[in-house]
Protein backbone atom coordinates (compact mmCIF):
# COMPACT_ATOMS: atom_id res chain seq x y z
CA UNK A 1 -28.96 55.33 47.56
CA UNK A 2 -27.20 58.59 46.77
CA UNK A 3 -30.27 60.03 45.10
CA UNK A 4 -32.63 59.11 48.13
CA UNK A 5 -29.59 60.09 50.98
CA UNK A 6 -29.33 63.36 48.96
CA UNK A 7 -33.22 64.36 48.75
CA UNK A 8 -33.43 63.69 52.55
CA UNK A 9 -30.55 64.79 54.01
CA UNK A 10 -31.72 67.63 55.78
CA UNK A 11 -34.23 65.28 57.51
CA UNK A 12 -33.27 61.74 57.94
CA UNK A 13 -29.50 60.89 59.19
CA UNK A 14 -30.04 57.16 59.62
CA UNK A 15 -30.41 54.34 57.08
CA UNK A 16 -30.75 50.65 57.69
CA UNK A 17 -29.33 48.40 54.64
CA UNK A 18 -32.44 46.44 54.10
CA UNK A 19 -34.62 44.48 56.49
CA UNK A 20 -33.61 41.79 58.36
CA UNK A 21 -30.71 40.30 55.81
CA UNK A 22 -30.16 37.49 57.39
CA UNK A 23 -33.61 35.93 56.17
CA UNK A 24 -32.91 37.42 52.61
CA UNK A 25 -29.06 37.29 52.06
CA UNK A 26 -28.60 33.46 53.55
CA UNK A 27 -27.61 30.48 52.41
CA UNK A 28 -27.25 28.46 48.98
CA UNK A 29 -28.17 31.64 46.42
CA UNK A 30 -27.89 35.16 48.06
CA UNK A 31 -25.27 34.43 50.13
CA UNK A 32 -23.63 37.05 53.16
CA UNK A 33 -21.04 38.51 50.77
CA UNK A 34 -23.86 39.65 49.13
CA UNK A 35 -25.19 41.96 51.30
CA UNK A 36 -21.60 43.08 52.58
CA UNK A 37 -21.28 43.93 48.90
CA UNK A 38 -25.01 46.09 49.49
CA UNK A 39 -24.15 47.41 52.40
CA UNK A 40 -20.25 48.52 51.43
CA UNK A 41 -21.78 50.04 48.57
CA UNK A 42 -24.68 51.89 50.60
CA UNK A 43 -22.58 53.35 52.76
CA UNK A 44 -20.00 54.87 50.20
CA UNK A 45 -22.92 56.43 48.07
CA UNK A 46 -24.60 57.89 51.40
CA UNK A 47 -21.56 59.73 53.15
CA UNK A 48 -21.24 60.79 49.29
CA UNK A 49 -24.48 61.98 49.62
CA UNK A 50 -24.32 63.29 53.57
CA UNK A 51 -21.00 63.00 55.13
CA UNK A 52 -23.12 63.03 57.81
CA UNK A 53 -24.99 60.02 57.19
CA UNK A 54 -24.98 57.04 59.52
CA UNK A 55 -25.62 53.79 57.91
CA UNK A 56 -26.82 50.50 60.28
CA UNK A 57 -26.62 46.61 59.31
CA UNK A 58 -29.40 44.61 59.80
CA UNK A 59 -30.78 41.35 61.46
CA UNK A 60 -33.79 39.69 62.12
CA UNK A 61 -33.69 38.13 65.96
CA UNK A 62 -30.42 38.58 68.11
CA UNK A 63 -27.96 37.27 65.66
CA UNK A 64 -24.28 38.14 66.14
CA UNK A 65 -22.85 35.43 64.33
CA UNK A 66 -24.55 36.72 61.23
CA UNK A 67 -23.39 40.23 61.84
CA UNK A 68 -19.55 38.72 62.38
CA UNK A 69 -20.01 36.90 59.05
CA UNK A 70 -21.19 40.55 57.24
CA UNK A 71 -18.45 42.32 59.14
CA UNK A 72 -15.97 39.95 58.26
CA UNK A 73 -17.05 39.86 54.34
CA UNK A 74 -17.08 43.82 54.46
CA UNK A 75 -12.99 43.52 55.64
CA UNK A 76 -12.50 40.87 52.64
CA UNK A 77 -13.94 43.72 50.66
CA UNK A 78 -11.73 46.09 51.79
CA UNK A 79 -14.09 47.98 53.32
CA UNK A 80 -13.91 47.12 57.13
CA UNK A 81 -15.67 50.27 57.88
CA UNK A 82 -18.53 49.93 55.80
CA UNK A 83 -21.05 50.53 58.64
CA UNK A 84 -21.60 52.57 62.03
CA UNK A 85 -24.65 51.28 63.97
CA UNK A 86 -26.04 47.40 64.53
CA UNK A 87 -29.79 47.09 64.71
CA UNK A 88 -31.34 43.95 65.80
CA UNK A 89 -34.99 42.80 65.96
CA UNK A 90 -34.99 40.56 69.74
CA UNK A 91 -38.26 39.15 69.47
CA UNK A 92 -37.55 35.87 70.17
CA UNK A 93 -35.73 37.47 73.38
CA UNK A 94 -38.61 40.06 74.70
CA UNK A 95 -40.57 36.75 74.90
CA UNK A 96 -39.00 35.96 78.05
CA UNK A 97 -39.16 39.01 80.05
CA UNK A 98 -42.86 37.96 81.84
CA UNK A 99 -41.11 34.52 83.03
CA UNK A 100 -39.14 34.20 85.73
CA UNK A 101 -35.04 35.05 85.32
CA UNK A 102 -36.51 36.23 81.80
CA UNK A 103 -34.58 39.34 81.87
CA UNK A 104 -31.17 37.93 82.00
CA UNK A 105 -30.59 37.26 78.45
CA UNK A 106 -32.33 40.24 77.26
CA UNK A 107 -30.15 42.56 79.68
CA UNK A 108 -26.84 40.97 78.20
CA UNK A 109 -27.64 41.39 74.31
CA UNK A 110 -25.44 44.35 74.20
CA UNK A 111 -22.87 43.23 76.24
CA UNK A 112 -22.54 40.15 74.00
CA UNK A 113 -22.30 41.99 71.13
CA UNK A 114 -19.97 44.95 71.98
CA UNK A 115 -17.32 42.02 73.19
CA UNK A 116 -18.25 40.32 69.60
CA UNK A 117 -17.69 43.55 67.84
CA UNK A 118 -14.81 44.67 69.76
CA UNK A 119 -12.88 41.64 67.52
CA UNK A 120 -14.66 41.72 64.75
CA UNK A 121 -14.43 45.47 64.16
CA UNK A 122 -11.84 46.91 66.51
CA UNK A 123 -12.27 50.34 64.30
CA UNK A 124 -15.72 50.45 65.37
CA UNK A 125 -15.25 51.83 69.05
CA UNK A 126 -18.52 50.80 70.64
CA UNK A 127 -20.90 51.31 67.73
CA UNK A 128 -24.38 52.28 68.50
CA UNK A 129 -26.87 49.26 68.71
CA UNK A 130 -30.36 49.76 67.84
CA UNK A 131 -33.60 47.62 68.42
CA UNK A 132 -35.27 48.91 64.80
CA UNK A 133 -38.38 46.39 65.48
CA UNK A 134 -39.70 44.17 68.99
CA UNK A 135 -43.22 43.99 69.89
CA UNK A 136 -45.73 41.49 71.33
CA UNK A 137 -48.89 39.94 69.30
CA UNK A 138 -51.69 40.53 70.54
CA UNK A 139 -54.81 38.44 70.02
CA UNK A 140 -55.33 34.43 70.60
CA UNK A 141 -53.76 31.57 68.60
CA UNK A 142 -57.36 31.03 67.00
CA UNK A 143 -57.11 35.05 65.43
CA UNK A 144 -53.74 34.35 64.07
CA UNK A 145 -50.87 32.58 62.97
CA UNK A 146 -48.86 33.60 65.80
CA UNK A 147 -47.81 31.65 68.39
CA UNK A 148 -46.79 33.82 71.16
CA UNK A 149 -49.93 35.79 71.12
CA UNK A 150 -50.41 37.21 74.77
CA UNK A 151 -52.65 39.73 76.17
CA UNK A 152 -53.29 43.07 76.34
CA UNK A 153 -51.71 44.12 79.84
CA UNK A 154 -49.02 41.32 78.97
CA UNK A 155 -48.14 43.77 75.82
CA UNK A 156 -47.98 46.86 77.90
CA UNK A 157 -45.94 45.42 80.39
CA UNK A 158 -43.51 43.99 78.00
CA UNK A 159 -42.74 47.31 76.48
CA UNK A 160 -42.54 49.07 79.59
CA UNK A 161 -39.75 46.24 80.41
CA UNK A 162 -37.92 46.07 77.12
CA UNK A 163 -37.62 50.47 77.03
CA UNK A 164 -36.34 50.73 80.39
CA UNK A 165 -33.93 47.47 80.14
CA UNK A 166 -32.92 48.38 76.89
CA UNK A 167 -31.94 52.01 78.29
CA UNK A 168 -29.91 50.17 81.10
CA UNK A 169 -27.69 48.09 78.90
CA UNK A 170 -26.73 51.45 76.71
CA UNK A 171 -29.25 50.31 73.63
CA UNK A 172 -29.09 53.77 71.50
CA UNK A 173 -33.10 53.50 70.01
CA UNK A 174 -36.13 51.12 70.76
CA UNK A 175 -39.15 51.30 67.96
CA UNK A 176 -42.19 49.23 68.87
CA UNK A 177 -43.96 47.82 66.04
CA UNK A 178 -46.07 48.48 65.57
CA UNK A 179 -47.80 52.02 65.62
CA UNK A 180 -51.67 50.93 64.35
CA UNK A 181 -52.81 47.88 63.38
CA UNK A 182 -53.35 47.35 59.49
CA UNK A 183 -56.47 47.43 58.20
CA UNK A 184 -57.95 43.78 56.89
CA UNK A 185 -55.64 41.39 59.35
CA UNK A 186 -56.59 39.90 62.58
CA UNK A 187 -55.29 42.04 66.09
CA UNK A 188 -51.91 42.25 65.79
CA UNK A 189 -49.11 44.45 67.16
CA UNK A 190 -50.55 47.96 67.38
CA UNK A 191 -50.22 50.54 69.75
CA UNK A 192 -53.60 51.95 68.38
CA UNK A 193 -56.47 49.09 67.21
CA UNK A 194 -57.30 49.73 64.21
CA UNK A 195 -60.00 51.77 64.74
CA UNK A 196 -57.11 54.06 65.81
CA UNK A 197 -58.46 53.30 69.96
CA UNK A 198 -55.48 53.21 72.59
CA UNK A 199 -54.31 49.89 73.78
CA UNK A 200 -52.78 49.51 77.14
CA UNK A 201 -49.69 49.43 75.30
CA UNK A 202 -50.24 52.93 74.02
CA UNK A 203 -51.23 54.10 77.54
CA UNK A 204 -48.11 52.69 79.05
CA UNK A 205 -45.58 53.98 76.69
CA UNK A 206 -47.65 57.29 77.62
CA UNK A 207 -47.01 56.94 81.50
CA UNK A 208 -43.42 56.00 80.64
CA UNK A 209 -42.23 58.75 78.70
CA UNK A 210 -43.94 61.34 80.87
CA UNK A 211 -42.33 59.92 83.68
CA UNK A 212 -39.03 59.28 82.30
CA UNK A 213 -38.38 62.59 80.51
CA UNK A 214 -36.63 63.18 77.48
CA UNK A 215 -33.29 62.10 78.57
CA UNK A 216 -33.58 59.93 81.14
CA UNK A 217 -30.36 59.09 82.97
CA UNK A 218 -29.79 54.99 83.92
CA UNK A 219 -28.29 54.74 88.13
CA UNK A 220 -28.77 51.20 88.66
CA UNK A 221 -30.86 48.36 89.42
CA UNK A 222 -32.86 46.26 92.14
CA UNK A 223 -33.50 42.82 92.61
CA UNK A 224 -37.24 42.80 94.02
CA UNK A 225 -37.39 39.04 94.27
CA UNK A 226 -39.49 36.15 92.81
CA UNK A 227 -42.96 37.49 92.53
């Protein structure tokens, strides 16, 4: 960690302690003290590295009890400022933002978590949360394994939704997986096909970055209604 933290410093200032530890450090054998014990250590040999590092725990899903376990494990450590940023992976959540009232628990993921965090890690003034991963398959049940496949335009709205919502509830960073599709799997999550084509997805993030600017400011919100 101090090697790689070193040889980038001048270019990357953010580093996420694995991927999704709550599938890999669960449970019977690698258990959460584990990965506090990874991600103490991380973040000690990165600010060695780059005082100016920023190091982020990870989750798959919306998990806060999982991140109150780590946080918790990191104070038994001794370490009770072993991170500085929270990134989460809301699939499960984006899912309901093209059903009606879908928005609701999508638009309180922060707030949940900053009141979780504010007793779990009352050091940690409102640490940054990032969405590192969210995305919608694309494709039909019969081209994959997935089984919220949805369509094209149902993709491109959903991002345009999850951006802008995420934006309103103070979320620091939003990455869409994915950029392209891989070569030799069925359509998947890609802004690009992969033939390296557009998607509506691609188009919309387009229109919504031109529109919205490169700092867009959040004033408040509407309720349009059913429909």
């Amino acid at each position: 960690m101090r090697k790689v933290v070193g040889a980038y410093k001048d270019r990357v200032h953010y580093w996420e302690v694995w991927n999704e530890a709550n599938g890999g450090f669960h449970g019977t054998n690698d258990v959460t003290l584990d990965y506090a014990k990874l991600v103490s250590r991380s973040y000690a040999s990165a600010k060695e590295a780059d005082p100016s590092a920023k190091v982020g725990i990870s989750v798959a899903s919306y998990d806060p009890p999982y991140i109150s376990e780590v946080i918790a494990d990191e104070a038994g450590l001794g370490t009770p400022e072993g991170f500085d940023y929270v990134c989460i992976h809301p699939y499960e959540t984006i899912g309901g933002l093209s059903e009606a009232d879908g928005e609701i628990p999508y638009l309180w993921m922060s707030k949940m978590l900053w009141d979780q965090l504010r007793i779990d890690a009352p050091h940690r003034r409102n640490p940054e949360i990032w969405i590192t991963e969210i995305g919608r398959h694309i494709g039909g049940k019969k081209e994959s394994n997935e089984n919220d496949s949805v369509q094209e335009s149902d993709a491109a709205s959903t991002l345009v939704k999850a951006y802008i919502m995420a934006m309103a509830q103070g979320i620091r960073r939003v990455c869409w997986f994915e950029a392209q599709d891989p070569r030799g799997e069925p359509p998947g999550y890609g802004l690009l096909r992969i033939d390296g084509s557009p998607r509506p997805s691609y188009n919309a993030m387009k229109m919504m970055t031109a529109a919205l600017g490169v700092a867009p400011k959040y004033l408040g919100w509407l309720a349009l209604g059913e429909g």
